[in-house]
C-alpha atoms as a PDB file:
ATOM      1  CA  UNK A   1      -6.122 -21.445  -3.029  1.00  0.00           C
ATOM      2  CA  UNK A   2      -6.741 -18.509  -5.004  1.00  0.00           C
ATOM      3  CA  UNK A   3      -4.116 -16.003  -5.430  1.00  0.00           C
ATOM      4  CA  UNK A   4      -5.589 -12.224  -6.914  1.00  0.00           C
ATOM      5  CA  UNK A   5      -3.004 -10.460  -8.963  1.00  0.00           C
ATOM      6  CA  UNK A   6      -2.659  -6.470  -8.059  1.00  0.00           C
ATOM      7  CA  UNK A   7      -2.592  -5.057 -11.668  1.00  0.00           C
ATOM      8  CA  UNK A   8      -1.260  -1.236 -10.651  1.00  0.00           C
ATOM      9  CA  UNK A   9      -0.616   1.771 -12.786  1.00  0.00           C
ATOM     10  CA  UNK A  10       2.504   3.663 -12.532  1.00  0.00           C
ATOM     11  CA  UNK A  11       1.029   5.909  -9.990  1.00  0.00           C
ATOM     12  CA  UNK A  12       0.353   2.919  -8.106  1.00  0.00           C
ATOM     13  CA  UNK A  13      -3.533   3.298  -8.368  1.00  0.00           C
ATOM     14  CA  UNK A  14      -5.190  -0.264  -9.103  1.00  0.00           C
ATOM     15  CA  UNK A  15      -6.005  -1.209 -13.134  1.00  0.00           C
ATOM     16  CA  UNK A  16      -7.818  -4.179 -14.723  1.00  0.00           C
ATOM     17  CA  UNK A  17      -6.501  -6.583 -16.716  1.00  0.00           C
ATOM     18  CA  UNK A  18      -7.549  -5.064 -19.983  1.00  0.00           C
ATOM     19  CA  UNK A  19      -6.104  -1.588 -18.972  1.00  0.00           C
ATOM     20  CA  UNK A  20      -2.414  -3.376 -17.710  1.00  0.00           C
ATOM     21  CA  UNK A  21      -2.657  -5.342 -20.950  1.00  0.00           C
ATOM     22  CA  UNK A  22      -2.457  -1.720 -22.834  1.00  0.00           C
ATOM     23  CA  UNK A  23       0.017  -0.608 -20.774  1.00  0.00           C
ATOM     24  CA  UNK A  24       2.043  -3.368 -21.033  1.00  0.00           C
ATOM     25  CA  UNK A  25       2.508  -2.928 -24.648  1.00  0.00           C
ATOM     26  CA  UNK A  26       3.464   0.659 -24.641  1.00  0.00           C
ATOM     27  CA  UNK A  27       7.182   0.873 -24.588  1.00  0.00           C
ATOM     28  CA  UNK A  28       7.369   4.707 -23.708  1.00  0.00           C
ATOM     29  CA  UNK A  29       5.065   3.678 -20.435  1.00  0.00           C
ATOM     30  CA  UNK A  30       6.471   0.865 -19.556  1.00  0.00           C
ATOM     31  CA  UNK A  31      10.353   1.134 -20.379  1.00  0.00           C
ATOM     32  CA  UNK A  32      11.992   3.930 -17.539  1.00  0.00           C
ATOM     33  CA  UNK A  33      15.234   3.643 -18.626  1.00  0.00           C
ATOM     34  CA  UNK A  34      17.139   1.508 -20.818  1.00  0.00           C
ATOM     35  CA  UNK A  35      21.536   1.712 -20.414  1.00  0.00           C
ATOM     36  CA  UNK A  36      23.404  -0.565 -23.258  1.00  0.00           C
ATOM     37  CA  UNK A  37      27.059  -1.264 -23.256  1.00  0.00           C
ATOM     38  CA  UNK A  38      29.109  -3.624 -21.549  1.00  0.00           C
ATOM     39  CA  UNK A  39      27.012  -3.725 -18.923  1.00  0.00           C
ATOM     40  CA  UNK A  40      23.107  -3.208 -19.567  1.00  0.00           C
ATOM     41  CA  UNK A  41      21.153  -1.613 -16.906  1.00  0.00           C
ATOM     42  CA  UNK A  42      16.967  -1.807 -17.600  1.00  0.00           C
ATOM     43  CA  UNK A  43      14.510  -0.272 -15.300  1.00  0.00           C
ATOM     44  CA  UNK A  44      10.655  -0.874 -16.161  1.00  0.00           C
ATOM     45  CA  UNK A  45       7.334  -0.281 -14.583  1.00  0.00           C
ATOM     46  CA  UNK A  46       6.142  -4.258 -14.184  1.00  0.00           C
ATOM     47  CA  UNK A  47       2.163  -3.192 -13.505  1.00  0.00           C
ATOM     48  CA  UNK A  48       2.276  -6.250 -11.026  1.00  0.00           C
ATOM     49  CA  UNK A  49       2.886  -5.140  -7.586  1.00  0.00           C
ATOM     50  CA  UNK A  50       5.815  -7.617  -5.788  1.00  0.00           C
ATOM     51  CA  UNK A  51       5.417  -6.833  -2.149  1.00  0.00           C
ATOM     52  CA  UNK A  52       5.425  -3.688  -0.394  1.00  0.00           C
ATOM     53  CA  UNK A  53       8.012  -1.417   1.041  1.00  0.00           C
ATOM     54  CA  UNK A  54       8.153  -0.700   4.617  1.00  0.00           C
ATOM     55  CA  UNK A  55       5.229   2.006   4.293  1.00  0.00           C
ATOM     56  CA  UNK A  56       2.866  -0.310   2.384  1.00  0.00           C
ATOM     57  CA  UNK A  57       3.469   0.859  -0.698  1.00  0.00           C
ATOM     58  CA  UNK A  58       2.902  -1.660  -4.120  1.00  0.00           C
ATOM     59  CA  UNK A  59       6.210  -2.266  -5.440  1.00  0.00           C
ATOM     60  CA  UNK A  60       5.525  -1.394  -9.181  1.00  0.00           C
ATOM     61  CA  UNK A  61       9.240  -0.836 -10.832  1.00  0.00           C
ATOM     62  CA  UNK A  62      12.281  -2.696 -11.402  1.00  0.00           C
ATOM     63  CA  UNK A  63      15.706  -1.972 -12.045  1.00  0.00           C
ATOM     64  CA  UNK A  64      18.374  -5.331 -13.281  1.00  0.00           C
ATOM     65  CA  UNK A  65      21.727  -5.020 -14.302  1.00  0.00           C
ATOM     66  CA  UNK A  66      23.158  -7.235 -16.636  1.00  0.00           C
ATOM     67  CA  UNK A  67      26.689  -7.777 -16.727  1.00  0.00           C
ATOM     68  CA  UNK A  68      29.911  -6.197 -14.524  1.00  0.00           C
ATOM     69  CA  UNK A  69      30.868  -6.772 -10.910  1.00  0.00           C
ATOM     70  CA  UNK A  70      26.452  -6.108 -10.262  1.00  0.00           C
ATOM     71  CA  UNK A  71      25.093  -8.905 -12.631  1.00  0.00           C
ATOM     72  CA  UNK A  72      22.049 -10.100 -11.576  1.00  0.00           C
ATOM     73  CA  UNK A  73      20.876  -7.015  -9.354  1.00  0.00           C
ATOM     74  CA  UNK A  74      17.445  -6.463  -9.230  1.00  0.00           C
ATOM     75  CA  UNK A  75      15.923  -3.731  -6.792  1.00  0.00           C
ATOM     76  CA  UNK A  76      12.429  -3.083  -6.757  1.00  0.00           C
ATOM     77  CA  UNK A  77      10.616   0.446  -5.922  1.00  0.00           C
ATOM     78  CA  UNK A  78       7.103   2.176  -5.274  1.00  0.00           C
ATOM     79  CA  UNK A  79       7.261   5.151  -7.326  1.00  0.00           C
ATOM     80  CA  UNK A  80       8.688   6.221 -10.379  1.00  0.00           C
ATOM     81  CA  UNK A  81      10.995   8.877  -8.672  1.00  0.00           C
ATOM     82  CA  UNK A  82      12.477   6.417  -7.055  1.00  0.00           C
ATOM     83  CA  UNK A  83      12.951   4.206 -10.080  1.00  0.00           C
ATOM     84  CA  UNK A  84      14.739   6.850 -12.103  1.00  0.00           C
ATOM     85  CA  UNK A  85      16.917   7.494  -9.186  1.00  0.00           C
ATOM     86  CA  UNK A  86      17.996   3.532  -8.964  1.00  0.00           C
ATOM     87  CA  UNK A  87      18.438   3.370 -12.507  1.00  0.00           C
ATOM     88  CA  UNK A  88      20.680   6.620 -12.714  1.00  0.00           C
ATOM     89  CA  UNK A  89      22.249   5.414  -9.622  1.00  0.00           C
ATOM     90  CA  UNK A  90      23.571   1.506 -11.488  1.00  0.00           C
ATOM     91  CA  UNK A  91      23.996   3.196 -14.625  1.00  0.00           C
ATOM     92  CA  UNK A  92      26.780   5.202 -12.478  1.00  0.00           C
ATOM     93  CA  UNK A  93      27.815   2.452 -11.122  1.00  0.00           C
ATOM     94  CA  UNK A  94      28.137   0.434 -14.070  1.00  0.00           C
ATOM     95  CA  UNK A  95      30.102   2.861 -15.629  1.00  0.00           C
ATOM     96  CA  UNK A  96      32.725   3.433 -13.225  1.00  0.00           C
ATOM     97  CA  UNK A  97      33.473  -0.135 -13.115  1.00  0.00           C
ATOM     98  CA  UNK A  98      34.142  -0.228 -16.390  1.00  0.00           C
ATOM     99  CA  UNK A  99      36.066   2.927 -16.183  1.00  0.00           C
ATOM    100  CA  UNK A 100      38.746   1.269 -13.143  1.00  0.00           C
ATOM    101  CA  UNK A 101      42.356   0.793 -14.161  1.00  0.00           C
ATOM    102  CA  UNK A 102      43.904  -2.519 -14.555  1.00  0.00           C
ATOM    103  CA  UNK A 103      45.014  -3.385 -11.354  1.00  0.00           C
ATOM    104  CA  UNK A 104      43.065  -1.165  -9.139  1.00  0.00           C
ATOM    105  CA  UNK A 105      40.571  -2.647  -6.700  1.00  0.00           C
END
């Protein structure tokens, strides 16, 4: 069975290969936000949709966090405004818990 692969741009629009190929190796495209420290938090357009949200949409972007109490989150989104928004969102996140007080909770 045949599986076709839904190359997207980041306003969601389909792309060929060729075009996500260029894409894909253009860090200021594909790289939304990039948080280092203790705990890394990397949200990137992946040009590959991976499922839908609940109005259909391709979902195009990806925020992980590496490290903290969150390792290993990954959340997936539509749009780039929504992307950003996760990514500020974890980076908050991941700084507060690195910001807690021995002994607090």
């Amino acid at each position: 069975m045949k599986t076709e692969i839904d190359w997207r741009d980041k306003q969601g629009e389909p792309i060929s290969l060729n075009k996500y190929r260029e894409l894909m190796n253009d860090n200021t495209y594909r790289v939304i936000g990039l948080t280092g420290g203790k705990i890394r938090v990397s949200t990137v357009w992946l040009g590959i949709s991976h499922g839908q949200n609940d109005k259909g949409a391709p979902l195009i972007f990806e925020t992980m966090v590496f490290g903290g109490p969150d390792n290993g989150e990954c959340v997936r989104y539509a749009t780039e405004k929504e992307a950003v928004r996760g990514h500020l969102l974890r980076r908050k996140r991941a700084y507060k818990s690195t910001m807690k007080v021995k002994g607090e909770p």
